[in-house]
N, C-alpha and C. Protein backbone atom coordinates (compact mmCIF):
# COMPACT_ATOMS: atom_id res chain seq x y z
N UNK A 1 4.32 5.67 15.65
CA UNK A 1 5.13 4.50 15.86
C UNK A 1 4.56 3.30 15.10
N UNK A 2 2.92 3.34 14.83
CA UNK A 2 2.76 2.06 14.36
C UNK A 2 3.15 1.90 13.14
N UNK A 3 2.69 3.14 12.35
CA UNK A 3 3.57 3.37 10.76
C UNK A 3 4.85 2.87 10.72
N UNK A 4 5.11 3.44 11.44
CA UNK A 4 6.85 3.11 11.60
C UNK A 4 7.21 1.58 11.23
N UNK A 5 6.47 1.13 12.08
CA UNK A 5 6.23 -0.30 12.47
C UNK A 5 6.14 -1.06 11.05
N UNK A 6 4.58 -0.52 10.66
CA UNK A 6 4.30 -1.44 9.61
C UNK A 6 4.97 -0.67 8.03
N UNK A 7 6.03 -0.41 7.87
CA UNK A 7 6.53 0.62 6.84
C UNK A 7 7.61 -0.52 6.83
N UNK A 8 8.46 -1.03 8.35
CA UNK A 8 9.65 -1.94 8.23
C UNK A 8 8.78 -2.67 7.89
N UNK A 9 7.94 -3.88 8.26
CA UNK A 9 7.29 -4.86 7.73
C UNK A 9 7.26 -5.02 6.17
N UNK A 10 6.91 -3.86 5.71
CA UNK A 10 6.40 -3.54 4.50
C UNK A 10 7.78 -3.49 3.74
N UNK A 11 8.89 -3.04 4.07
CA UNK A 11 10.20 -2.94 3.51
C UNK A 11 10.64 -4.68 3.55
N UNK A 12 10.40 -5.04 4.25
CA UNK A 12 10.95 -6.13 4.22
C UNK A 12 10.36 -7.11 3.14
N UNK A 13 9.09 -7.26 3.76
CA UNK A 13 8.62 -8.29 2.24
C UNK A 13 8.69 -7.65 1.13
N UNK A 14 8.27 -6.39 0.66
CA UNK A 14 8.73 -5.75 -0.93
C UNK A 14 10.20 -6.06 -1.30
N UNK A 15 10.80 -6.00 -0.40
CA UNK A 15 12.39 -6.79 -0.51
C UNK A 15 12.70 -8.22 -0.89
N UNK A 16 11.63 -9.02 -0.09
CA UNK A 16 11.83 -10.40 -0.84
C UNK A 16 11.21 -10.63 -1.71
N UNK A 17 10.31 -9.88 -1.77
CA UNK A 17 8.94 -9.94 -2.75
C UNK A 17 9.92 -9.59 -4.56
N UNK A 18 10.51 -8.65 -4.46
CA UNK A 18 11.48 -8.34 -5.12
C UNK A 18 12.05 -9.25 -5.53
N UNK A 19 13.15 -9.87 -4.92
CA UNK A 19 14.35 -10.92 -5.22
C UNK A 19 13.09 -11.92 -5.69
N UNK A 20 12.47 -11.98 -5.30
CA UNK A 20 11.61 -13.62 -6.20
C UNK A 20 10.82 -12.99 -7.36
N UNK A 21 10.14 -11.87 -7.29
CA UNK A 21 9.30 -11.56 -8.72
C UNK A 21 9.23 -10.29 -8.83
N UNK A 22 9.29 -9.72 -9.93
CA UNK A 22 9.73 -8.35 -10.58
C UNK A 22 8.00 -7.97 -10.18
N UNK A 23 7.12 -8.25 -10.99
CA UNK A 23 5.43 -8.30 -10.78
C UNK A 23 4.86 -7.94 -9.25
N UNK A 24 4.40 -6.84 -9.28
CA UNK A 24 3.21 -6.41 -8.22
C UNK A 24 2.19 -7.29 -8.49
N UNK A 25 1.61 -7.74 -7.07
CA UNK A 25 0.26 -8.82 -7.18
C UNK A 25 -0.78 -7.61 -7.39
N UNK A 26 -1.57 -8.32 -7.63
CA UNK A 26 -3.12 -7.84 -8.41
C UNK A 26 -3.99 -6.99 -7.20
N UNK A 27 -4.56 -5.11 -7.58
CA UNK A 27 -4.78 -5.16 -6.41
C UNK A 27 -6.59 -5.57 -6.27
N UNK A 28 -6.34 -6.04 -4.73
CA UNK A 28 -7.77 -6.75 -4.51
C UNK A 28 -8.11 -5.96 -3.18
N UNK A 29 -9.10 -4.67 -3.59
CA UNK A 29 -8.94 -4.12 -2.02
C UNK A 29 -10.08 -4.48 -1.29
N UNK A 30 -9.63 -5.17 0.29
CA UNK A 30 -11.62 -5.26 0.85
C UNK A 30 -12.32 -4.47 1.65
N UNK A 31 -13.41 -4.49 1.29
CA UNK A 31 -14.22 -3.64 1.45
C UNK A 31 -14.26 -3.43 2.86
N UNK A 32 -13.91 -3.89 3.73
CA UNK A 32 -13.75 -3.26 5.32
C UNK A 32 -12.52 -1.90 5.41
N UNK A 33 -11.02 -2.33 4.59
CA UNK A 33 -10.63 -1.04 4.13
C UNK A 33 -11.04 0.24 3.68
N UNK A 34 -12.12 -0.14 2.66
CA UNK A 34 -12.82 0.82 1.79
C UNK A 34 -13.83 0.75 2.17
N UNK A 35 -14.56 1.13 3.53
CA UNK A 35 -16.18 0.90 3.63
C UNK A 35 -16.92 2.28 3.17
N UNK A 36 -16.38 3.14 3.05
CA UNK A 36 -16.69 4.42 2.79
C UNK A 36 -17.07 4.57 0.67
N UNK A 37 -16.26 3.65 0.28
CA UNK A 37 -16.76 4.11 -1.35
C UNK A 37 -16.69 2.23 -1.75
N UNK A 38 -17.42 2.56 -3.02
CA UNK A 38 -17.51 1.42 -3.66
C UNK A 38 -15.97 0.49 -3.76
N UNK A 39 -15.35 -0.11 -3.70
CA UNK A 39 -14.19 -1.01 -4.09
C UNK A 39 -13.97 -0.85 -5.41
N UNK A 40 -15.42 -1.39 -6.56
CA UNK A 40 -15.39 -1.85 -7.90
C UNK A 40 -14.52 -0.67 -8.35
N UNK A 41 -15.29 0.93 -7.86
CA UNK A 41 -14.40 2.20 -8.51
C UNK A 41 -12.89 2.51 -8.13
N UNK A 42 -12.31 2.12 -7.45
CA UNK A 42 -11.39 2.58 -7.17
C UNK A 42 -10.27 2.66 -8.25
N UNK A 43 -9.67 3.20 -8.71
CA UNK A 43 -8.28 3.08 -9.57
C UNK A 43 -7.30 3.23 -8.96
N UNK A 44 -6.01 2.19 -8.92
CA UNK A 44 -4.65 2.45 -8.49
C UNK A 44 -4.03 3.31 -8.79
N UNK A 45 -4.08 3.86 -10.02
CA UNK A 45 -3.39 5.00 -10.41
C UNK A 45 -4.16 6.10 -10.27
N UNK A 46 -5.06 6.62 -10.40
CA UNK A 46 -6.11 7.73 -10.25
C UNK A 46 -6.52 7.94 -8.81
N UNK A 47 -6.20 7.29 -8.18
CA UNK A 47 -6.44 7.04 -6.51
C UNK A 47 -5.60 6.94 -5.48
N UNK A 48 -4.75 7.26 -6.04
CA UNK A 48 -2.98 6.60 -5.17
C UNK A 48 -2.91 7.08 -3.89
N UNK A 49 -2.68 8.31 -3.91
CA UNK A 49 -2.69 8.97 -2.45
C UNK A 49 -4.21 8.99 -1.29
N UNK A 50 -5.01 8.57 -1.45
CA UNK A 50 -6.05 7.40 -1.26
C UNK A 50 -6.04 6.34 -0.44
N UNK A 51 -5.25 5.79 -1.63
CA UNK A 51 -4.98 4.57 -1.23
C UNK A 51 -4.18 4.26 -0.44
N UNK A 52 -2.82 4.84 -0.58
CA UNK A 52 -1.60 4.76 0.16
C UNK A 52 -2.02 5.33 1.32
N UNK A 53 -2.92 6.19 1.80
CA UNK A 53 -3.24 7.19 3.29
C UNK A 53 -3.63 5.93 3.57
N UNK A 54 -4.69 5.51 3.00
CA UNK A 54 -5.50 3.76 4.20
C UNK A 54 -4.92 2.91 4.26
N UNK A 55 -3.87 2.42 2.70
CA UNK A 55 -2.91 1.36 3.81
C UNK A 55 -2.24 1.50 4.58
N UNK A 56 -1.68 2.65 4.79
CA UNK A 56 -0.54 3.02 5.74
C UNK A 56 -1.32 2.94 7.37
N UNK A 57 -2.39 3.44 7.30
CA UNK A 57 -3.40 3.53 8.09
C UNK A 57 -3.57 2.17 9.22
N UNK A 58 -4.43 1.33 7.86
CA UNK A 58 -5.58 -0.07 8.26
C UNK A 58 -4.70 -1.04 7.51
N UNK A 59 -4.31 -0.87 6.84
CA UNK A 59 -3.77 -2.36 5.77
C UNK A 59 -3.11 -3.28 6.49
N UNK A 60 -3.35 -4.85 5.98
CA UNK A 60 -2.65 -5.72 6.20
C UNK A 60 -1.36 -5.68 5.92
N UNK A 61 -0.55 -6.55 6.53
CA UNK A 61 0.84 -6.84 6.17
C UNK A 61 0.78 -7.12 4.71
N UNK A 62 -0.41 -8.29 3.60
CA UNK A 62 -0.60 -8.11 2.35
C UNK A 62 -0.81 -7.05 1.16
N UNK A 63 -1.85 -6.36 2.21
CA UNK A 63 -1.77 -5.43 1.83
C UNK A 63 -0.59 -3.44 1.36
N UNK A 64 -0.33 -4.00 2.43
CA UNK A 64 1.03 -2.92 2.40
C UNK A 64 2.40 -3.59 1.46
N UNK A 65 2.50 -4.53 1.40
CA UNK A 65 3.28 -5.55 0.74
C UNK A 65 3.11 -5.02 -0.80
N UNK A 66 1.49 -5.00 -1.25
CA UNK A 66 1.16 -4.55 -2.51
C UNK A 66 1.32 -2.86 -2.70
N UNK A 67 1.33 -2.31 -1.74
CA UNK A 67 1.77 -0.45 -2.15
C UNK A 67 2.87 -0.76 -2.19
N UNK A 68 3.56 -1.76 -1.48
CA UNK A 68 5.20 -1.17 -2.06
C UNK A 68 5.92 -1.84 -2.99
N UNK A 69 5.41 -2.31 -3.66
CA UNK A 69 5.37 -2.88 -4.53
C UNK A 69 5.19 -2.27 -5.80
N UNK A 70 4.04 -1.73 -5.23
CA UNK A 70 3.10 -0.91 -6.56
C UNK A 70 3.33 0.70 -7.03
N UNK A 71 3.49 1.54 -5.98
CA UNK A 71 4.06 2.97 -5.61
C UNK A 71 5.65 3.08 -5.89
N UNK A 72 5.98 4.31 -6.07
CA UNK A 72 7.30 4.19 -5.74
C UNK A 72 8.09 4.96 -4.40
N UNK A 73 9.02 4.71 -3.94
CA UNK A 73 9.08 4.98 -2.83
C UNK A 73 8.58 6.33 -2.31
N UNK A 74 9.16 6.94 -3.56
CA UNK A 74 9.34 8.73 -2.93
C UNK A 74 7.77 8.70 -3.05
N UNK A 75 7.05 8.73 -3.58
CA UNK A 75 5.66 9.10 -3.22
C UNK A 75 5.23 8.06 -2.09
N UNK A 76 5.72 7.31 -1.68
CA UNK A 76 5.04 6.57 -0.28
C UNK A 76 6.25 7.28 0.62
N UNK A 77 7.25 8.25 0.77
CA UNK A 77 7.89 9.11 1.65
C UNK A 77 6.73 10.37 1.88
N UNK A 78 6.70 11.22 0.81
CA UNK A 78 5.78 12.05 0.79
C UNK A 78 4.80 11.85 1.71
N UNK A 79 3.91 11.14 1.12
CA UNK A 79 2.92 10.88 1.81
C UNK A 79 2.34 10.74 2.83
N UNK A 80 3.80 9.59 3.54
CA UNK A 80 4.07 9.80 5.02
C UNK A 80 4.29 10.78 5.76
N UNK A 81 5.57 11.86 5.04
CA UNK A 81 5.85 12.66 5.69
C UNK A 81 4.77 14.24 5.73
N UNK A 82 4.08 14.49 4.72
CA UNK A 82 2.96 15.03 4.41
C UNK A 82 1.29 14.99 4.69
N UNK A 83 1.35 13.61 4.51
CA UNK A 83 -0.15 12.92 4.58
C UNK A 83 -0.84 13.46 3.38
């Protein structure tokens, strides 16, 4: 349910986030997310499903804002529906 939860959240601002700017913000991940590996290494693209498991997880409302943004849907469906 909380996914659930924060997935509408997340639909919603990528939605306005949308109508005002084509541009995904810059990602800045913190290290309480990532306490387990370095931050500096991480790659968005080389790391995706990664990444997308912990925001879906722990992430802020900012943070989830930036996967959907950044991902495209069907692989943030997958993911969910898969893990």
């Amino acid at each position: 349910m909380t996914i659930y939860i924060t997935l509408l959240k997340a639909l919603f601002f990528a939605t306005m986030t949308s109508m005002k700017n084509k541009k995904s913000p810059t990602f800045k991940p913190r290290p309480t997310l990532f306490w387990d590996v370095d931050p500096k290494t991480i790659d968005p693209k080389k790391h995706a499903k990664y990444i997308i498991r912990r925001v879906m997880s722990l992430g802020n409302d900012s943070e989830v804002q930036w996967m959907w943004g950044r991902y495209p849907k069907k692989l943030l469906r997958e993911i969910e529906l898969h893990g």
